[in-house]
PDB file of N, CA and C in Angstrom:
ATOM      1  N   UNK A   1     156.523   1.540  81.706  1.00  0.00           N
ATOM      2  CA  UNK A   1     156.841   2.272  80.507  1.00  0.00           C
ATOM      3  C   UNK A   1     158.295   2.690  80.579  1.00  0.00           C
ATOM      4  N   UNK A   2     159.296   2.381  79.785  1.00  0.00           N
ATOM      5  CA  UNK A   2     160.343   2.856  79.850  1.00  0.00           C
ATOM      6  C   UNK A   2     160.717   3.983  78.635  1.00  0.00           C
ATOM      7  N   UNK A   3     161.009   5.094  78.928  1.00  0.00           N
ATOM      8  CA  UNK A   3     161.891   5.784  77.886  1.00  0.00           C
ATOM      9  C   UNK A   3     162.679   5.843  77.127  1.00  0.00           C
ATOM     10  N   UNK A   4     162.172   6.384  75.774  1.00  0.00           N
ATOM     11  CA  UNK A   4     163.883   5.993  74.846  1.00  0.00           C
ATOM     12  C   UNK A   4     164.514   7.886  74.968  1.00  0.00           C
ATOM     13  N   UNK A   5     165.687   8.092  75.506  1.00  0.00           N
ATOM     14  CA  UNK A   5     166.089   9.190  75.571  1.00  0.00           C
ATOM     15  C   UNK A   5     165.396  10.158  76.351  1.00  0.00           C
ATOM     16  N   UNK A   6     165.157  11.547  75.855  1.00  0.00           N
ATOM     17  CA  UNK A   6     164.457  12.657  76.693  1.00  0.00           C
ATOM     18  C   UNK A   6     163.073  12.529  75.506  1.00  0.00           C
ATOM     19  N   UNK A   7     162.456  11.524  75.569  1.00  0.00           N
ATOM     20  CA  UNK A   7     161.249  11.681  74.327  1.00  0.00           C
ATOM     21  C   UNK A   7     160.178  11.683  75.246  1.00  0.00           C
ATOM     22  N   UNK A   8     160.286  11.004  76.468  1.00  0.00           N
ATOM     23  CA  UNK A   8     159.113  10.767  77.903  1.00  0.00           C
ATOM     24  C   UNK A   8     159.640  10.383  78.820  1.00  0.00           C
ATOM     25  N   UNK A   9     158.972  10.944  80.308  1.00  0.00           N
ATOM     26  CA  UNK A   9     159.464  10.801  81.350  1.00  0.00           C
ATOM     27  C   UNK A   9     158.819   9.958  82.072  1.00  0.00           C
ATOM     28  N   UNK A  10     159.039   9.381  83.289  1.00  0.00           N
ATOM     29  CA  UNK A  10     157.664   8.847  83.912  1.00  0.00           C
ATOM     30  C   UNK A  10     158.385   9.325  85.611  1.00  0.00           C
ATOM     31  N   UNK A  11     157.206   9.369  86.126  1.00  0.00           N
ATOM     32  CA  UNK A  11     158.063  10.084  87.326  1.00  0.00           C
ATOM     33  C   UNK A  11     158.144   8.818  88.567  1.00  0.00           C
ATOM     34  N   UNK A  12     158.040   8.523  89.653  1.00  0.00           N
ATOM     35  CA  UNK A  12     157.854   7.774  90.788  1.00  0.00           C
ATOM     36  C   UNK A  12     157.164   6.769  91.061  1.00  0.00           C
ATOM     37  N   UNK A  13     155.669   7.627  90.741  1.00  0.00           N
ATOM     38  CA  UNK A  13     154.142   7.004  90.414  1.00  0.00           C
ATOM     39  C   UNK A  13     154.028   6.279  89.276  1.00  0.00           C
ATOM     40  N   UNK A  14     154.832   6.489  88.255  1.00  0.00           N
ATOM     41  CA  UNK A  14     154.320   5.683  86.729  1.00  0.00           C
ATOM     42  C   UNK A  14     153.364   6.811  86.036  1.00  0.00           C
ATOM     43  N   UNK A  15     153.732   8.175  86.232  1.00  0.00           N
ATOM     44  CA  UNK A  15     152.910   9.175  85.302  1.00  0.00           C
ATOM     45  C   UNK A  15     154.105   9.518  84.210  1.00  0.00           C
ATOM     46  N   UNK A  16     153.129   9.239  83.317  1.00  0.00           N
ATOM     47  CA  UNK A  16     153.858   9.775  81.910  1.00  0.00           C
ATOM     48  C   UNK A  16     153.871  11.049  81.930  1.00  0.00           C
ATOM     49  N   UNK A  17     154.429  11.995  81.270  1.00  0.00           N
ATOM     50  CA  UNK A  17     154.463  13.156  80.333  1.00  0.00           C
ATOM     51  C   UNK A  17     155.483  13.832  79.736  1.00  0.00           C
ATOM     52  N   UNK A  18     155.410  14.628  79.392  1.00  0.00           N
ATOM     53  CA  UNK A  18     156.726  15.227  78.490  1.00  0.00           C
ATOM     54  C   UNK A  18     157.431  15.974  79.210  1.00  0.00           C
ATOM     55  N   UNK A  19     158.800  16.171  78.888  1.00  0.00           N
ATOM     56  CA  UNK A  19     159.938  16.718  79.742  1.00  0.00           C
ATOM     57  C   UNK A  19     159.798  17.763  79.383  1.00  0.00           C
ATOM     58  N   UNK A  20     160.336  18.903  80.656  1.00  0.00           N
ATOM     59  CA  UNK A  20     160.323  20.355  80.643  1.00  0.00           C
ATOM     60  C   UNK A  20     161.550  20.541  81.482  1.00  0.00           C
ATOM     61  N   UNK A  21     161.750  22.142  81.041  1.00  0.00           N
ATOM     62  CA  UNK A  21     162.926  22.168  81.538  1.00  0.00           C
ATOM     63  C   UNK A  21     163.381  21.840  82.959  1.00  0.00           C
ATOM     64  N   UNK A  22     162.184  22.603  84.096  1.00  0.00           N
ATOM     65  CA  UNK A  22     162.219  22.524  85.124  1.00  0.00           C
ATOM     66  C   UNK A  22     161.828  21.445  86.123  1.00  0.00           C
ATOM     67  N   UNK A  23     161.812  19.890  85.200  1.00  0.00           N
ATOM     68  CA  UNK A  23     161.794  18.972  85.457  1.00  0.00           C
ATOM     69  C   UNK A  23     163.530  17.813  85.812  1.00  0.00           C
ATOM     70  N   UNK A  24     163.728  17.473  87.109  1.00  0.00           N
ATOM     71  CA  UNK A  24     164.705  17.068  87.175  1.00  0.00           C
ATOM     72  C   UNK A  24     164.726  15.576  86.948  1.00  0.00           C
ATOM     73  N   UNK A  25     165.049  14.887  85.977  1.00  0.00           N
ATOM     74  CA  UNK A  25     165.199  14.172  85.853  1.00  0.00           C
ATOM     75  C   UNK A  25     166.579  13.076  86.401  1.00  0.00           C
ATOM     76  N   UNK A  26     166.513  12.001  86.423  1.00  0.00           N
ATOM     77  CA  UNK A  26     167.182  10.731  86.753  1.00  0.00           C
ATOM     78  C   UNK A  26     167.354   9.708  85.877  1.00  0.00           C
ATOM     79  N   UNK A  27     168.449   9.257  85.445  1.00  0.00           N
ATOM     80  CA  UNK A  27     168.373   7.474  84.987  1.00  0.00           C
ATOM     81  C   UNK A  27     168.861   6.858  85.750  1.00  0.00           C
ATOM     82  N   UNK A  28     167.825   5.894  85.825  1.00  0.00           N
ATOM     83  CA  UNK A  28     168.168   4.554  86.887  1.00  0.00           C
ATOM     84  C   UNK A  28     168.014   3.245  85.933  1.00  0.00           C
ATOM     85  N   UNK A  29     168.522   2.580  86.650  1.00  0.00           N
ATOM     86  CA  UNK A  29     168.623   1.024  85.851  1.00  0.00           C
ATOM     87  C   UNK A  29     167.805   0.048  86.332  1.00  0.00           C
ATOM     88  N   UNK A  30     166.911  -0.645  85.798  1.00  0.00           N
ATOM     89  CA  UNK A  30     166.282  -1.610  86.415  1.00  0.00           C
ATOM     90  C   UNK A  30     166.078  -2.795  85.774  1.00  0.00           C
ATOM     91  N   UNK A  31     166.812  -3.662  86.213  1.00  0.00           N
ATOM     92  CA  UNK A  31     167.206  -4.851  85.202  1.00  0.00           C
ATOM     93  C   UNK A  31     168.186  -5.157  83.969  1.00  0.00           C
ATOM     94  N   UNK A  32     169.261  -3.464  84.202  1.00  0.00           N
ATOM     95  CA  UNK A  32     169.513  -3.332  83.309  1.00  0.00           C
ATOM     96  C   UNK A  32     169.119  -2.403  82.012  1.00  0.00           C
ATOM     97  N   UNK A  33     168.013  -2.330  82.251  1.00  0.00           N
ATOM     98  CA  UNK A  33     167.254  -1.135  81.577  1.00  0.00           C
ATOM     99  C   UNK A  33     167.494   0.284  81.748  1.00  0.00           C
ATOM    100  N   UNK A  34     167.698   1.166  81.228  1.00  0.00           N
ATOM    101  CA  UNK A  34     167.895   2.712  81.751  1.00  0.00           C
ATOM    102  C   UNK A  34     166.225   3.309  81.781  1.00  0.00           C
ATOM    103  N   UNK A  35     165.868   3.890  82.601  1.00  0.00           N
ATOM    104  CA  UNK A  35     164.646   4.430  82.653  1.00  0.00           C
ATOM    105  C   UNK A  35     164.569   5.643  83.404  1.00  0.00           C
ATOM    106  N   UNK A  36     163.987   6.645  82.659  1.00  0.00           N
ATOM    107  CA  UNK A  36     164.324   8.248  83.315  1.00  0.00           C
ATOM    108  C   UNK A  36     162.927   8.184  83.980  1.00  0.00           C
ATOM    109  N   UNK A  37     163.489   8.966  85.382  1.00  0.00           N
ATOM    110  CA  UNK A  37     162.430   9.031  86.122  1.00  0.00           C
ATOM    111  C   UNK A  37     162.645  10.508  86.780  1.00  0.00           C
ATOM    112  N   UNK A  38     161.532  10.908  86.958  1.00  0.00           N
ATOM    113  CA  UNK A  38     161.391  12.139  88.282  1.00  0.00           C
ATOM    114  C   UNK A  38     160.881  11.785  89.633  1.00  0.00           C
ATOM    115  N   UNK A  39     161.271  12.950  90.422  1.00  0.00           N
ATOM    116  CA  UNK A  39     160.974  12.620  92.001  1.00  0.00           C
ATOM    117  C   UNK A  39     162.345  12.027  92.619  1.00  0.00           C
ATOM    118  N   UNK A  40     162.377  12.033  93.848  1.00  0.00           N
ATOM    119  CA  UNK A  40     163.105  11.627  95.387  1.00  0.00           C
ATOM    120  C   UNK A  40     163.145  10.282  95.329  1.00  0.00           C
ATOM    121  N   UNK A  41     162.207   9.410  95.129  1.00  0.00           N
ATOM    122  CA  UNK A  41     162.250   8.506  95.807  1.00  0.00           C
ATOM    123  C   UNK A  41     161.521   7.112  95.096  1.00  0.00           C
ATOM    124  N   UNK A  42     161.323   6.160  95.004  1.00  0.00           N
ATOM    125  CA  UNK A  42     160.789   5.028  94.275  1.00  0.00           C
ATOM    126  C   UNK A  42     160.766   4.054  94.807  1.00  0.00           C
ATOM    127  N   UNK A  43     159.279   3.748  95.012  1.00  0.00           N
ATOM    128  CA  UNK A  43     158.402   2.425  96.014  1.00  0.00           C
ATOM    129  C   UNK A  43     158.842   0.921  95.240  1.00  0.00           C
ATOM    130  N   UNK A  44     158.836  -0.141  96.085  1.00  0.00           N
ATOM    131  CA  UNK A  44     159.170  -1.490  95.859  1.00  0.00           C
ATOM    132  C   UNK A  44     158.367  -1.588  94.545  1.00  0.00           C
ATOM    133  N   UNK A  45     156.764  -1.277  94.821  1.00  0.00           N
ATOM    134  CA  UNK A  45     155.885  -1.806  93.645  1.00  0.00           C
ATOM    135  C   UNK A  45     156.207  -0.818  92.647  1.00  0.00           C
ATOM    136  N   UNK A  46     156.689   0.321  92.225  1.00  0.00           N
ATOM    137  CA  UNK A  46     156.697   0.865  91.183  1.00  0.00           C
ATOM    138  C   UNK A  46     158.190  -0.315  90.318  1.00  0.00           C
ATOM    139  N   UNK A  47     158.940  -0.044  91.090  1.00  0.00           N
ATOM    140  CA  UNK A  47     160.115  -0.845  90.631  1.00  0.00           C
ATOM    141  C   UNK A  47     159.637  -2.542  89.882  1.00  0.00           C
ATOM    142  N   UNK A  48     158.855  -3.127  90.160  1.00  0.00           N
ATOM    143  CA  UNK A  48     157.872  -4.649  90.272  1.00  0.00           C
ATOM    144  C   UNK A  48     157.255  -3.846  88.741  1.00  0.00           C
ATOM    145  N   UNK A  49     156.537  -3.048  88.544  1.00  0.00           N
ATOM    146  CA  UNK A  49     156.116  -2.724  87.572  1.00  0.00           C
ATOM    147  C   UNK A  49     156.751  -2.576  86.240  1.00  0.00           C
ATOM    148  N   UNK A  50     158.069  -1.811  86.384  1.00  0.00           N
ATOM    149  CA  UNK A  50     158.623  -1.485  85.358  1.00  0.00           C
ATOM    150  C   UNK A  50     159.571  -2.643  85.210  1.00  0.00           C
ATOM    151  N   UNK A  51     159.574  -3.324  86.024  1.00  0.00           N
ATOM    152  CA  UNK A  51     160.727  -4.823  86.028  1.00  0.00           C
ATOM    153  C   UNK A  51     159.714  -5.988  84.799  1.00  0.00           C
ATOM    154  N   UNK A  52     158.366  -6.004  85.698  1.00  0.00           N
ATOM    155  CA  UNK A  52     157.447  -7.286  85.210  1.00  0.00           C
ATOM    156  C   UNK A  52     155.997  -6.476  85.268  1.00  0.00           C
ATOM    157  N   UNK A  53     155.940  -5.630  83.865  1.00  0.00           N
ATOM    158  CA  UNK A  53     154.291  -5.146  83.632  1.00  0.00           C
ATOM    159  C   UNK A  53     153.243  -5.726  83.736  1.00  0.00           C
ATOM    160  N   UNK A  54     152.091  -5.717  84.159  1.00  0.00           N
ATOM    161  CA  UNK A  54     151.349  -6.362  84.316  1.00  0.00           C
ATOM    162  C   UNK A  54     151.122  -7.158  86.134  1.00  0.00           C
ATOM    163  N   UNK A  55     149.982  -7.870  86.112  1.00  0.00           N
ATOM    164  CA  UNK A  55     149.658  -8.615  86.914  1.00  0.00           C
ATOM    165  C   UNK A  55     150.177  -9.913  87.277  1.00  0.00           C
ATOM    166  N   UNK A  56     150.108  -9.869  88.436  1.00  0.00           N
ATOM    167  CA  UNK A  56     150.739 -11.007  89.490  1.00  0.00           C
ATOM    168  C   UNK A  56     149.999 -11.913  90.080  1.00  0.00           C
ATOM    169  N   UNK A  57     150.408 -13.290  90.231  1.00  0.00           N
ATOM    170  CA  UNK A  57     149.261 -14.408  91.418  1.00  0.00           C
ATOM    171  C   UNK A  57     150.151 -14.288  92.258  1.00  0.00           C
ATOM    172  N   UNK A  58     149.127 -14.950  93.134  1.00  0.00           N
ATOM    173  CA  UNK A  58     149.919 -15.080  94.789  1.00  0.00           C
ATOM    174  C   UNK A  58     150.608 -15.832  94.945  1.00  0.00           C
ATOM    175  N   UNK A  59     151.546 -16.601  93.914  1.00  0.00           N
ATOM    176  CA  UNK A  59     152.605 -17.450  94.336  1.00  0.00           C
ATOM    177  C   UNK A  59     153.893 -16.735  93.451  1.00  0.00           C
ATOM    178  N   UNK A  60     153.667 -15.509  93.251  1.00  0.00           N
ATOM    179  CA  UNK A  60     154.820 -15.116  92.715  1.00  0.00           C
ATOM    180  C   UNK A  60     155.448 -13.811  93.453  1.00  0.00           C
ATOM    181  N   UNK A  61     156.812 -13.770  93.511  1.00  0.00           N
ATOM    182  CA  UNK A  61     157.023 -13.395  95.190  1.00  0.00           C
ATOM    183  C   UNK A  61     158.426 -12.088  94.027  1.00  0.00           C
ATOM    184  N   UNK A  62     158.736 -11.061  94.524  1.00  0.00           N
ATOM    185  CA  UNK A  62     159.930 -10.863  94.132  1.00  0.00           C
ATOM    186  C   UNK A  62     160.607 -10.204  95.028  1.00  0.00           C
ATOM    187  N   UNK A  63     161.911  -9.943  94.866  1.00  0.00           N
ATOM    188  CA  UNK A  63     163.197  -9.555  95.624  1.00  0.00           C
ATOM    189  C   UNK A  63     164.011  -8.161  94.760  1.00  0.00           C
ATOM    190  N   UNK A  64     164.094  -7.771  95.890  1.00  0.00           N
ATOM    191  CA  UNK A  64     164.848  -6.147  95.178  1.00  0.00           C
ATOM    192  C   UNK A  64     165.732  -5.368  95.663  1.00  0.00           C
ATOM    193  N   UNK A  65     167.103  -5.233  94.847  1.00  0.00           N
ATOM    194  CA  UNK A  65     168.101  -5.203  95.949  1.00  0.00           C
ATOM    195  C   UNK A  65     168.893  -3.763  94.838  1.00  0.00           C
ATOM    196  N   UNK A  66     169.876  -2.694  94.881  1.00  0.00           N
ATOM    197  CA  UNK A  66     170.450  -1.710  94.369  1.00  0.00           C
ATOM    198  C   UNK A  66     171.635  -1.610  95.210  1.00  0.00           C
ATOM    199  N   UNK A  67     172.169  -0.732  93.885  1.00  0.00           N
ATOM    200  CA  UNK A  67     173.640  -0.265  94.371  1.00  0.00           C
ATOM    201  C   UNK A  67     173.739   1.153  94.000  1.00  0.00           C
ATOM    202  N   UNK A  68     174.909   1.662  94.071  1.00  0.00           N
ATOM    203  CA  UNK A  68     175.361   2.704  94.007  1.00  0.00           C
ATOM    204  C   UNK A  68     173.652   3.977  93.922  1.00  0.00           C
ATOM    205  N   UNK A  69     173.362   3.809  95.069  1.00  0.00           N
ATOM    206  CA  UNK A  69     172.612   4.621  95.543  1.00  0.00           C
ATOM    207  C   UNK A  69     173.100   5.753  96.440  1.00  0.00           C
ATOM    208  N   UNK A  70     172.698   6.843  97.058  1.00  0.00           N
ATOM    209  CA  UNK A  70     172.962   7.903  97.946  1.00  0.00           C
ATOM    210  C   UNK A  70     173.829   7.632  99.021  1.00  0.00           C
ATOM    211  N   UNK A  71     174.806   8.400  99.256  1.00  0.00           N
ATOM    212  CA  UNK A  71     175.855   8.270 100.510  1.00  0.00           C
ATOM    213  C   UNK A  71     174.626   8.076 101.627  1.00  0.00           C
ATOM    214  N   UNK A  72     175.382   7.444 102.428  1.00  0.00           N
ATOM    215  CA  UNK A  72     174.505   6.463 103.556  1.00  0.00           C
ATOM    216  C   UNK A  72     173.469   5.556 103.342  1.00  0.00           C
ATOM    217  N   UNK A  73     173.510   5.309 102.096  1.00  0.00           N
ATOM    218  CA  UNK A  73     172.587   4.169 101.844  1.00  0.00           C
ATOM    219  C   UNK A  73     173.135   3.822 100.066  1.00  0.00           C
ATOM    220  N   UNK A  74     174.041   3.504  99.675  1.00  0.00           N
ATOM    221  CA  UNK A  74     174.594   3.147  98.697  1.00  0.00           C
ATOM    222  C   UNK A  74     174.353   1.527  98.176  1.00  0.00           C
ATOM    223  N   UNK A  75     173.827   0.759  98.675  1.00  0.00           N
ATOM    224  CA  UNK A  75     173.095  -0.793  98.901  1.00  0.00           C
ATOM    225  C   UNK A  75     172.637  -1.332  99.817  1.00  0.00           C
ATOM    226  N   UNK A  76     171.735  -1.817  99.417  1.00  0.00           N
ATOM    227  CA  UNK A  76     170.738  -2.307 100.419  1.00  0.00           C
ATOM    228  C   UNK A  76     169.417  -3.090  99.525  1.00  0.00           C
ATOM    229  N   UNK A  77     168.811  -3.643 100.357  1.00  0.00           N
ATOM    230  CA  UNK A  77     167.314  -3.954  99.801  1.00  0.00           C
ATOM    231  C   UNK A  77     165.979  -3.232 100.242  1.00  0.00           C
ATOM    232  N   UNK A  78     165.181  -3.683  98.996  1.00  0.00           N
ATOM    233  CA  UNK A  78     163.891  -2.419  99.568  1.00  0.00           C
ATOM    234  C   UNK A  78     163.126  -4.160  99.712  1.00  0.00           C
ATOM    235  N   UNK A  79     161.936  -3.632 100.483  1.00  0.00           N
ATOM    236  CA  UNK A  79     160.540  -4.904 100.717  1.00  0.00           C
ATOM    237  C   UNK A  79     159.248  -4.249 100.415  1.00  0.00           C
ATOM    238  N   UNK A  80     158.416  -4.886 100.447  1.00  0.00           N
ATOM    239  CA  UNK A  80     157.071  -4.526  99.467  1.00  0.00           C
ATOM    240  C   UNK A  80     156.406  -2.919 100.773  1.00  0.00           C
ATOM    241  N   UNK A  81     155.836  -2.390 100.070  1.00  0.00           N
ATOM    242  CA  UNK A  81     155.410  -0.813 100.783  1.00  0.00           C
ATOM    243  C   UNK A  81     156.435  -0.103 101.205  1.00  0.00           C
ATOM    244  N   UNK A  82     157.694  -0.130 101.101  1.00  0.00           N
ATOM    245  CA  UNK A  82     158.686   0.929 101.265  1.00  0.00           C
ATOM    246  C   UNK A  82     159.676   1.662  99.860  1.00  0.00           C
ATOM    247  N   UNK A  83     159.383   2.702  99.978  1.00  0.00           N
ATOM    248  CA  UNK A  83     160.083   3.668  98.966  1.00  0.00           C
ATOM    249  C   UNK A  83     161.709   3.535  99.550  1.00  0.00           C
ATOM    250  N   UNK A  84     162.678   3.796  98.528  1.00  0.00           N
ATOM    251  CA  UNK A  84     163.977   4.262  98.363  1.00  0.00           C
ATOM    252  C   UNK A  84     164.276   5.586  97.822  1.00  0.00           C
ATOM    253  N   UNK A  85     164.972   6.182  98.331  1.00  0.00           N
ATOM    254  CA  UNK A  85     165.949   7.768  98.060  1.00  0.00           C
ATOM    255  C   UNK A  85     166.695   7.265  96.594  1.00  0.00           C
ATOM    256  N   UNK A  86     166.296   8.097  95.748  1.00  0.00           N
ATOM    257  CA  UNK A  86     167.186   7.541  94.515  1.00  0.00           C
ATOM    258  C   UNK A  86     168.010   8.662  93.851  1.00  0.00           C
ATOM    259  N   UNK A  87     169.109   8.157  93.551  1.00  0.00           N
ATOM    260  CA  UNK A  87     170.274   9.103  92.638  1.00  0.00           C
ATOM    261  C   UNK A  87     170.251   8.308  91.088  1.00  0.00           C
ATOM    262  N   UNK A  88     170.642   9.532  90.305  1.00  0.00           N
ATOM    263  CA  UNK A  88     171.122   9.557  89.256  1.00  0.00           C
ATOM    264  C   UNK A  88     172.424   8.232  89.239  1.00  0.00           C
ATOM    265  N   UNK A  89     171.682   7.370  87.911  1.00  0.00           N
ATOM    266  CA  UNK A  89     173.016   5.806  88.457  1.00  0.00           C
ATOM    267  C   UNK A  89     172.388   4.900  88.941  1.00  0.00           C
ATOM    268  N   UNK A  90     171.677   4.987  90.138  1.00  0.00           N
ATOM    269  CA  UNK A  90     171.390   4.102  90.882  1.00  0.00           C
ATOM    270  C   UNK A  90     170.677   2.510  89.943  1.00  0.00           C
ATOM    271  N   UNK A  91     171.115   1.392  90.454  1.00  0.00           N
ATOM    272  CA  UNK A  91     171.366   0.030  89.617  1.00  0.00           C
ATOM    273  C   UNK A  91     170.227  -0.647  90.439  1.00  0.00           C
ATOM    274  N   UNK A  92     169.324  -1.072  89.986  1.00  0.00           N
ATOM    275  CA  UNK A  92     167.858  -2.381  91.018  1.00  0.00           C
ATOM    276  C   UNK A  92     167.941  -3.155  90.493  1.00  0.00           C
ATOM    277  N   UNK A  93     167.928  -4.401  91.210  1.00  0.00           N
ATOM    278  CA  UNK A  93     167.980  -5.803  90.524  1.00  0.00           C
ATOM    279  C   UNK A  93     166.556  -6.351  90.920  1.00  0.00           C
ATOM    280  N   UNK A  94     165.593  -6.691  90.069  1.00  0.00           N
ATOM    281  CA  UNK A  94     164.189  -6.775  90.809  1.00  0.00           C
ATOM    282  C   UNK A  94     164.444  -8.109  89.937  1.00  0.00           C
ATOM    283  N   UNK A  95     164.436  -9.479  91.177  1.00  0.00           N
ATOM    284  CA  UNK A  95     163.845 -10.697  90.656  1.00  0.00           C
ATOM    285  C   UNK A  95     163.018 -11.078  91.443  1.00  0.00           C
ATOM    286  N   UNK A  96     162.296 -12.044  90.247  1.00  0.00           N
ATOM    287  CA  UNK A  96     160.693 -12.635  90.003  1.00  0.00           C
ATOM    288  C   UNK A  96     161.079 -14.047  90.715  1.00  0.00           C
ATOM    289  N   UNK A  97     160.561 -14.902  91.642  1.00  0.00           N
ATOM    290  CA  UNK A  97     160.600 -16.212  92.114  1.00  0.00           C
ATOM    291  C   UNK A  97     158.779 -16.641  92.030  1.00  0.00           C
ATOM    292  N   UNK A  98     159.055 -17.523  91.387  1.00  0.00           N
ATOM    293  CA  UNK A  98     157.350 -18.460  91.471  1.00  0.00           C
ATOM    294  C   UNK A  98     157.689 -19.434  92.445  1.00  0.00           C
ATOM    295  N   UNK A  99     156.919 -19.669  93.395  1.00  0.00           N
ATOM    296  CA  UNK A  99     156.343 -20.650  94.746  1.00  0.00           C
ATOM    297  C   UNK A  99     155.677 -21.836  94.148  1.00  0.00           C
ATOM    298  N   UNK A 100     156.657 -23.113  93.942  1.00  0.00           N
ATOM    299  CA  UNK A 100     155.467 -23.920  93.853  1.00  0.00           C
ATOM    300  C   UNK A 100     155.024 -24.990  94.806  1.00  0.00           C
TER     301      UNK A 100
END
């Protein structure tokens, strides 16, 4: 689910709800996309989600790489079951490869 403006948030997990004040929000880019998120941090598969909704077969593999992320870790790649530290900015390039 991506957001248009401060109209919905989605936080880490992929929970919707409405913004409050004492909610800190983030835009991050994913694919190019701006998408406000809450929380620290954001897992390979949440990123896979908001890149390519929906379901996957087992010959489809993806790769996920960011920039301008947090001092001491400003680029790098994430791999499937590991979360990333995310800043305000921060850029993911999540591509899709099919195995044939």
């Amino acid at each position: 689910m991506y957001s248009a403006g401060a109209r919905s948030v989605i936080d880490s997990e992929g929970r919707g709800h409405a913004p409050e004040a004492q909610v800190k929000q983030k835009t991050i880019y994913v694919n190019t996309r701006a998408v406000q998120i809450e929380g620290h941090e954001i897992s390979f598969e949440r990123l896979v989600e908001l890149a390519y909704p929906g379901s996957h077969g087992d010959e489809v593999t993806f790769t996920i790489s960011y920039t301008d992320g947090p001092e001491g870790h400003e680029s790098g790649s994430l791999t499937p079951h590991h979360s990333v530290e995310v800043k305000n900015g921060m850029i993911f390039d999540v591509i899709r490869t099919v195995r044939s």
